[in-house]
PDB file of N, CA and C in Angstrom:
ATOM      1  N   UNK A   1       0.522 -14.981 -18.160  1.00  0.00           N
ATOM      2  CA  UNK A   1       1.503 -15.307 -17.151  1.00  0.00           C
ATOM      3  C   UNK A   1       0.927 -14.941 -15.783  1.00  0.00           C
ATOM      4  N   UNK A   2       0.892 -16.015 -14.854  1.00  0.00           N
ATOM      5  CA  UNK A   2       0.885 -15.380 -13.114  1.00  0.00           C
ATOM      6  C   UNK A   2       1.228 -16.224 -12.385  1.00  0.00           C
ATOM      7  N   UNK A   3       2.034 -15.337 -11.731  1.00  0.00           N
ATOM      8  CA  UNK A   3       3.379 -16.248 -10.633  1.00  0.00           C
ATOM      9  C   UNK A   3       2.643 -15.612  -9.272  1.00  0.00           C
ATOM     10  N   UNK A   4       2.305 -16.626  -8.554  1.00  0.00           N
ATOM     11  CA  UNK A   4       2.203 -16.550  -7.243  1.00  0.00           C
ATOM     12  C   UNK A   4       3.330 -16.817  -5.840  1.00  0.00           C
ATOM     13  N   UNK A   5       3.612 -16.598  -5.329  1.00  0.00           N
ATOM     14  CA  UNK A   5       4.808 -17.006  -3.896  1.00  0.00           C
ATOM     15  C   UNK A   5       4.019 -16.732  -2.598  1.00  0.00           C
ATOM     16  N   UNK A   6       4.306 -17.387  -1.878  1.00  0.00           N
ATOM     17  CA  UNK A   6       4.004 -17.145  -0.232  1.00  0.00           C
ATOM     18  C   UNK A   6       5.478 -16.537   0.024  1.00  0.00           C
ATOM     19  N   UNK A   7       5.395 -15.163   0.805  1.00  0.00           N
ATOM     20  CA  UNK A   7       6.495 -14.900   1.342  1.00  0.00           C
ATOM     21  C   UNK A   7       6.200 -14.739   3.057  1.00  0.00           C
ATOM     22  N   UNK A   8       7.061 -14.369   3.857  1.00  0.00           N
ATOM     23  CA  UNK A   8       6.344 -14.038   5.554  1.00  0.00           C
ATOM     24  C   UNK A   8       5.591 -13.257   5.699  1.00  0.00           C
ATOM     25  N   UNK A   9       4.147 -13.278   6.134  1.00  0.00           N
ATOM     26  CA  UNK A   9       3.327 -12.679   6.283  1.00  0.00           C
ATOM     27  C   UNK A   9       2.416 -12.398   5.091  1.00  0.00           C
ATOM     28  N   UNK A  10       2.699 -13.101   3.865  1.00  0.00           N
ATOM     29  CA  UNK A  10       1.815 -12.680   2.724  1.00  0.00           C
ATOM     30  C   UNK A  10       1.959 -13.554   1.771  1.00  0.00           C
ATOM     31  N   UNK A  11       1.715 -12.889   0.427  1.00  0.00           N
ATOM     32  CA  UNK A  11       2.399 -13.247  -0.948  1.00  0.00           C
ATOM     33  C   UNK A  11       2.879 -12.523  -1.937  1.00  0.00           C
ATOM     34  N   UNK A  12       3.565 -12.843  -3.204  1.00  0.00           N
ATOM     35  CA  UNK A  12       3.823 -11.774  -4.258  1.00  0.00           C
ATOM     36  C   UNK A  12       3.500 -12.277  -5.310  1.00  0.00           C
ATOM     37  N   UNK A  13       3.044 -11.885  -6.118  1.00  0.00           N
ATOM     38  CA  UNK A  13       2.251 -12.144  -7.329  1.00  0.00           C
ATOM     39  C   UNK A  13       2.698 -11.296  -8.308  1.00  0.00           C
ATOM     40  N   UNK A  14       2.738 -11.831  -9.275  1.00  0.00           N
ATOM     41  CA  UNK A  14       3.626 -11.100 -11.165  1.00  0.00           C
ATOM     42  C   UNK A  14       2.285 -11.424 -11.927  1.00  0.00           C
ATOM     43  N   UNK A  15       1.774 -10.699 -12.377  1.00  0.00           N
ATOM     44  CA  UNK A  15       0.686 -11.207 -13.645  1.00  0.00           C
ATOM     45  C   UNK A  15       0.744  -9.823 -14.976  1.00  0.00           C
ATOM     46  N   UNK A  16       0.446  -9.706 -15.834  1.00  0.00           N
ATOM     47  CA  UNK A  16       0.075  -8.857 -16.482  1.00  0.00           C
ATOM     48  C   UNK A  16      -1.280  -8.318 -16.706  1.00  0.00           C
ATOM     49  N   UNK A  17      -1.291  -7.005 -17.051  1.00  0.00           N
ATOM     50  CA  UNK A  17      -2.833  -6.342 -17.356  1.00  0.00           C
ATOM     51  C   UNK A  17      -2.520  -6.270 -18.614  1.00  0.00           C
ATOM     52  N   UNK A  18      -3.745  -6.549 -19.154  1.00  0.00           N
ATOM     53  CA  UNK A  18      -4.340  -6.345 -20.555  1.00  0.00           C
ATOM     54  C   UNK A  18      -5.504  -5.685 -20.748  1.00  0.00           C
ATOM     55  N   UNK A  19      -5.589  -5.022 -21.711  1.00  0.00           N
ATOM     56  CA  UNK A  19      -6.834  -4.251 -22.304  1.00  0.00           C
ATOM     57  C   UNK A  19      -6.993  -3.997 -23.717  1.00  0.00           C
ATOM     58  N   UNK A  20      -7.360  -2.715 -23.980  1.00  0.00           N
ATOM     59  CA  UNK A  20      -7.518  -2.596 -25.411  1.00  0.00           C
ATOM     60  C   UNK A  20      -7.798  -0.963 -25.634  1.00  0.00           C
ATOM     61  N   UNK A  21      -7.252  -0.435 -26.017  1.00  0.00           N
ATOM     62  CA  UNK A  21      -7.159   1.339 -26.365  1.00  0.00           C
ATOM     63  C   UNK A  21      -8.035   1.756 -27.013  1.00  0.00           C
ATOM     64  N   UNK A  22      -7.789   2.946 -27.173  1.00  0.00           N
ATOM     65  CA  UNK A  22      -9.016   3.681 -27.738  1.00  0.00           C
ATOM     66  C   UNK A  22      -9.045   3.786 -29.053  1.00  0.00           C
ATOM     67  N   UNK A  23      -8.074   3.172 -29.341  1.00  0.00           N
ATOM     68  CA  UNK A  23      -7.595   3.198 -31.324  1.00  0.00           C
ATOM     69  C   UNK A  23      -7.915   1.322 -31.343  1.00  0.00           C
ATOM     70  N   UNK A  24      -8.212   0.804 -30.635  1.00  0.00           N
ATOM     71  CA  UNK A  24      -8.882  -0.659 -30.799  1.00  0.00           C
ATOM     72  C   UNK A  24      -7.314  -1.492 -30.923  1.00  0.00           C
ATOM     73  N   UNK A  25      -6.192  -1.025 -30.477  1.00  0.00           N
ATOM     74  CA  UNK A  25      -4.742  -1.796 -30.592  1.00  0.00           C
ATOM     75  C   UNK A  25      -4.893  -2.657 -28.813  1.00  0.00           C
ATOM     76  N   UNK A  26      -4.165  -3.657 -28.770  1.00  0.00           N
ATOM     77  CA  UNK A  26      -4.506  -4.206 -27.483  1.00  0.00           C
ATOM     78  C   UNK A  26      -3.241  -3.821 -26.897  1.00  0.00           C
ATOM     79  N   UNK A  27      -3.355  -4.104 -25.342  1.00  0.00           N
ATOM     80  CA  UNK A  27      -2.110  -2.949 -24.404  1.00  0.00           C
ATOM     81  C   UNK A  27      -1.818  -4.059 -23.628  1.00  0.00           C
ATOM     82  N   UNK A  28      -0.446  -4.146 -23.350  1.00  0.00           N
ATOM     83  CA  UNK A  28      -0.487  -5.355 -22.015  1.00  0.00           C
ATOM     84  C   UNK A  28       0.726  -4.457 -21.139  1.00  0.00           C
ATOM     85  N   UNK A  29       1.164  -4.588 -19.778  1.00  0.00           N
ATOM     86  CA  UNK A  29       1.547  -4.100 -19.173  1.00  0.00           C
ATOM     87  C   UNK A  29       2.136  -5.441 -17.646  1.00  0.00           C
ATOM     88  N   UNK A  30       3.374  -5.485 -17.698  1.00  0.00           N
ATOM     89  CA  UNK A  30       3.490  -6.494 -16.596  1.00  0.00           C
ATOM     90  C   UNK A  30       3.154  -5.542 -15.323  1.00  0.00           C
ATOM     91  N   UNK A  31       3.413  -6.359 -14.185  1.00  0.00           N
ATOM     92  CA  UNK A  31       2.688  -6.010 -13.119  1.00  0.00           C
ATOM     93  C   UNK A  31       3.335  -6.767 -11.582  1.00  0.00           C
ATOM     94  N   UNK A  32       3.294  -6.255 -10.647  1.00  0.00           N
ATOM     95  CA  UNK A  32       3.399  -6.838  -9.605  1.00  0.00           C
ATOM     96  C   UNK A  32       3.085  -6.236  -8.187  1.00  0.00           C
ATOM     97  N   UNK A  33       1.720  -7.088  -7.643  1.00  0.00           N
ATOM     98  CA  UNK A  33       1.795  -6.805  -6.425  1.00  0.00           C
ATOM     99  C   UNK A  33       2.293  -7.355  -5.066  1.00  0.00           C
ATOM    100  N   UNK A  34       2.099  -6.967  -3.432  1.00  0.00           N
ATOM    101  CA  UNK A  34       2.853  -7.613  -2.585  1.00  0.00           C
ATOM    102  C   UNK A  34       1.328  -7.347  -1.450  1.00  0.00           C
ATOM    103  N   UNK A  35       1.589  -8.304  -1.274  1.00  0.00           N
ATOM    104  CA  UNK A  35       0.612  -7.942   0.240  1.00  0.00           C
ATOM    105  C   UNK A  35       0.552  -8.761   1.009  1.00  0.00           C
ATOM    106  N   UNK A  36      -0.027  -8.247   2.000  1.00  0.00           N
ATOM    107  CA  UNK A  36       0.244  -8.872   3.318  1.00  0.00           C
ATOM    108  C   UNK A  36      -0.824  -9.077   3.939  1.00  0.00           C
ATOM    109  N   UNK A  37      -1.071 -10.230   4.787  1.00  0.00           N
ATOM    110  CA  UNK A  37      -2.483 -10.556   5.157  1.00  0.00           C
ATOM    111  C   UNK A  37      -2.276 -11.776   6.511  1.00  0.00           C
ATOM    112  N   UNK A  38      -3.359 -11.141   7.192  1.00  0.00           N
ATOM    113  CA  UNK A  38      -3.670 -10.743   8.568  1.00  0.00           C
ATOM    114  C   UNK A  38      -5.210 -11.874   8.598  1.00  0.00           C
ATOM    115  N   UNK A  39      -5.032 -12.678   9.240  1.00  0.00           N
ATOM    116  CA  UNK A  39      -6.284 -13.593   9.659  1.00  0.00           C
ATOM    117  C   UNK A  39      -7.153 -13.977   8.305  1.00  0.00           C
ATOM    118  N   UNK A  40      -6.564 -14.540   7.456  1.00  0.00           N
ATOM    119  CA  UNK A  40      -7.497 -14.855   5.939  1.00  0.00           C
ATOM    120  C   UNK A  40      -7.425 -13.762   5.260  1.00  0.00           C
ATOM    121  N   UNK A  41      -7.026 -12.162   5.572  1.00  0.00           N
ATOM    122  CA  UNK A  41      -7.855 -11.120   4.837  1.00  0.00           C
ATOM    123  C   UNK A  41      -6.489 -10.470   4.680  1.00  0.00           C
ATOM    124  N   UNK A  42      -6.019  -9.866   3.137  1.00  0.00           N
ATOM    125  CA  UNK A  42      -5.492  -8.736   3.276  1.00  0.00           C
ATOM    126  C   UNK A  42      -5.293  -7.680   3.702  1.00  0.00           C
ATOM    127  N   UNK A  43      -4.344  -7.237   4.346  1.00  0.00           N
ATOM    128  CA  UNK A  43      -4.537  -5.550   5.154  1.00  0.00           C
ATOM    129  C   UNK A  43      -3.331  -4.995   4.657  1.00  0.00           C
ATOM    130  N   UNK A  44      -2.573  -5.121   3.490  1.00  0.00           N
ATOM    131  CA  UNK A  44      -1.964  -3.660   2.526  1.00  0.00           C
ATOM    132  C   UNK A  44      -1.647  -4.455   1.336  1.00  0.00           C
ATOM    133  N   UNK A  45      -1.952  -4.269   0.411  1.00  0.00           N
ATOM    134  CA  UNK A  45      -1.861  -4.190  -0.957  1.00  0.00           C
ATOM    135  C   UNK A  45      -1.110  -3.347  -1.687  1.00  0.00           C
ATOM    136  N   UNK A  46       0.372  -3.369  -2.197  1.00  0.00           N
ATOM    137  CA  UNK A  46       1.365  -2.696  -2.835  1.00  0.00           C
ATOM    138  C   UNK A  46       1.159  -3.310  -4.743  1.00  0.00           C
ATOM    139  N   UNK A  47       1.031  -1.964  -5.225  1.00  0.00           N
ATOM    140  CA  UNK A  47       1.442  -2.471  -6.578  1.00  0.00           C
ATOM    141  C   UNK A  47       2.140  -2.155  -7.337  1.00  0.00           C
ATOM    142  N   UNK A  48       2.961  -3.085  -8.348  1.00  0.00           N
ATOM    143  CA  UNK A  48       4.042  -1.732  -8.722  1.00  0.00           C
ATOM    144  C   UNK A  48       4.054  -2.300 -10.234  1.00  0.00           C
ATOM    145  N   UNK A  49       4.361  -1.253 -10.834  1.00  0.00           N
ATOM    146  CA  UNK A  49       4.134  -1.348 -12.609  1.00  0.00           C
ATOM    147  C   UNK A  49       5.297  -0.155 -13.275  1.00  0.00           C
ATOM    148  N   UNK A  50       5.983  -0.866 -13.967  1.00  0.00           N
ATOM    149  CA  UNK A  50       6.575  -0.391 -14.766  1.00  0.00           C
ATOM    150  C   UNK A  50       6.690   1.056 -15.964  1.00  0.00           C
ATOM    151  N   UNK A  51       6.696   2.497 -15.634  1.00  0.00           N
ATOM    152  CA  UNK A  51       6.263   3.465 -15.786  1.00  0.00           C
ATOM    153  C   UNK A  51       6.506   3.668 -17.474  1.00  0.00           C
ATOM    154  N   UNK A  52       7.833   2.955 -18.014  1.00  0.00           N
ATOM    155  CA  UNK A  52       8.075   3.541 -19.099  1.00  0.00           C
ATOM    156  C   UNK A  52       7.242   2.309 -19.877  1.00  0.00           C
ATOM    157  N   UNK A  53       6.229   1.103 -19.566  1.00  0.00           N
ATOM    158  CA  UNK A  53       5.665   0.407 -20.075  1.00  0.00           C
ATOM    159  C   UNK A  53       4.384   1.656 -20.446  1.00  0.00           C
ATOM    160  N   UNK A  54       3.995   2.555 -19.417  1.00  0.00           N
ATOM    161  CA  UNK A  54       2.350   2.895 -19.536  1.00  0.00           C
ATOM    162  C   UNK A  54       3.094   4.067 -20.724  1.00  0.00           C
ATOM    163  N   UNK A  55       3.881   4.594 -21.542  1.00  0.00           N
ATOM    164  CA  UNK A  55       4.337   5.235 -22.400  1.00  0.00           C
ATOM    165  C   UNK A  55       3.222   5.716 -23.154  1.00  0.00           C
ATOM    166  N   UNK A  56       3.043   4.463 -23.625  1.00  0.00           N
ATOM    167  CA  UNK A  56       1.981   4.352 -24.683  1.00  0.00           C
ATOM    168  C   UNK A  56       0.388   4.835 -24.491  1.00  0.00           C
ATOM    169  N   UNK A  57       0.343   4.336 -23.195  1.00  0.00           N
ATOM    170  CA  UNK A  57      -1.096   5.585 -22.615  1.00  0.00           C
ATOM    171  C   UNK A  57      -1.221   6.827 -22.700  1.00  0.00           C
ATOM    172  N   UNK A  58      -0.347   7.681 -22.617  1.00  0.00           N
ATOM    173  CA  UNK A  58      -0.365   8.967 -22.512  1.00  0.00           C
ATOM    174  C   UNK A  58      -1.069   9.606 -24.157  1.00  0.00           C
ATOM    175  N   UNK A  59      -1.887  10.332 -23.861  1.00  0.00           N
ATOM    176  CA  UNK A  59      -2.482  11.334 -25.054  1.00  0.00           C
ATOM    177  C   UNK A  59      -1.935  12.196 -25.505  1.00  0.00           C
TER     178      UNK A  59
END
């Protein structure tokens, strides 16, 4: 999944991270950042992720 938007002054974007643990089980985690950008180039990058998703990370 990745959702892109133009909002004023930027965009917002939804995608998920994926990987794979240390027990070889695969991990996915939704996701969303916001940023804002200034002459072609980003100048702040917000990301925000869902805390009781990373649960499963913890050792």
């Amino acid at each position: 999944m990745l959702r892109r938007v133009a909002i004023p002054g930027g965009f917002m974007q939804q995608h998920v991270l994926r990987g794979t643990l240390s027990d070889g089980s695969d991990f996915e985690m939704p996701a969303c950042i916001v940023c804002q950008v200034a002459d072609g180039r980003i100048t702040l990058l917000e990301e925000y992720l869902d805390p009781a998703q990373a649960e499963g990370l913890r050792a």
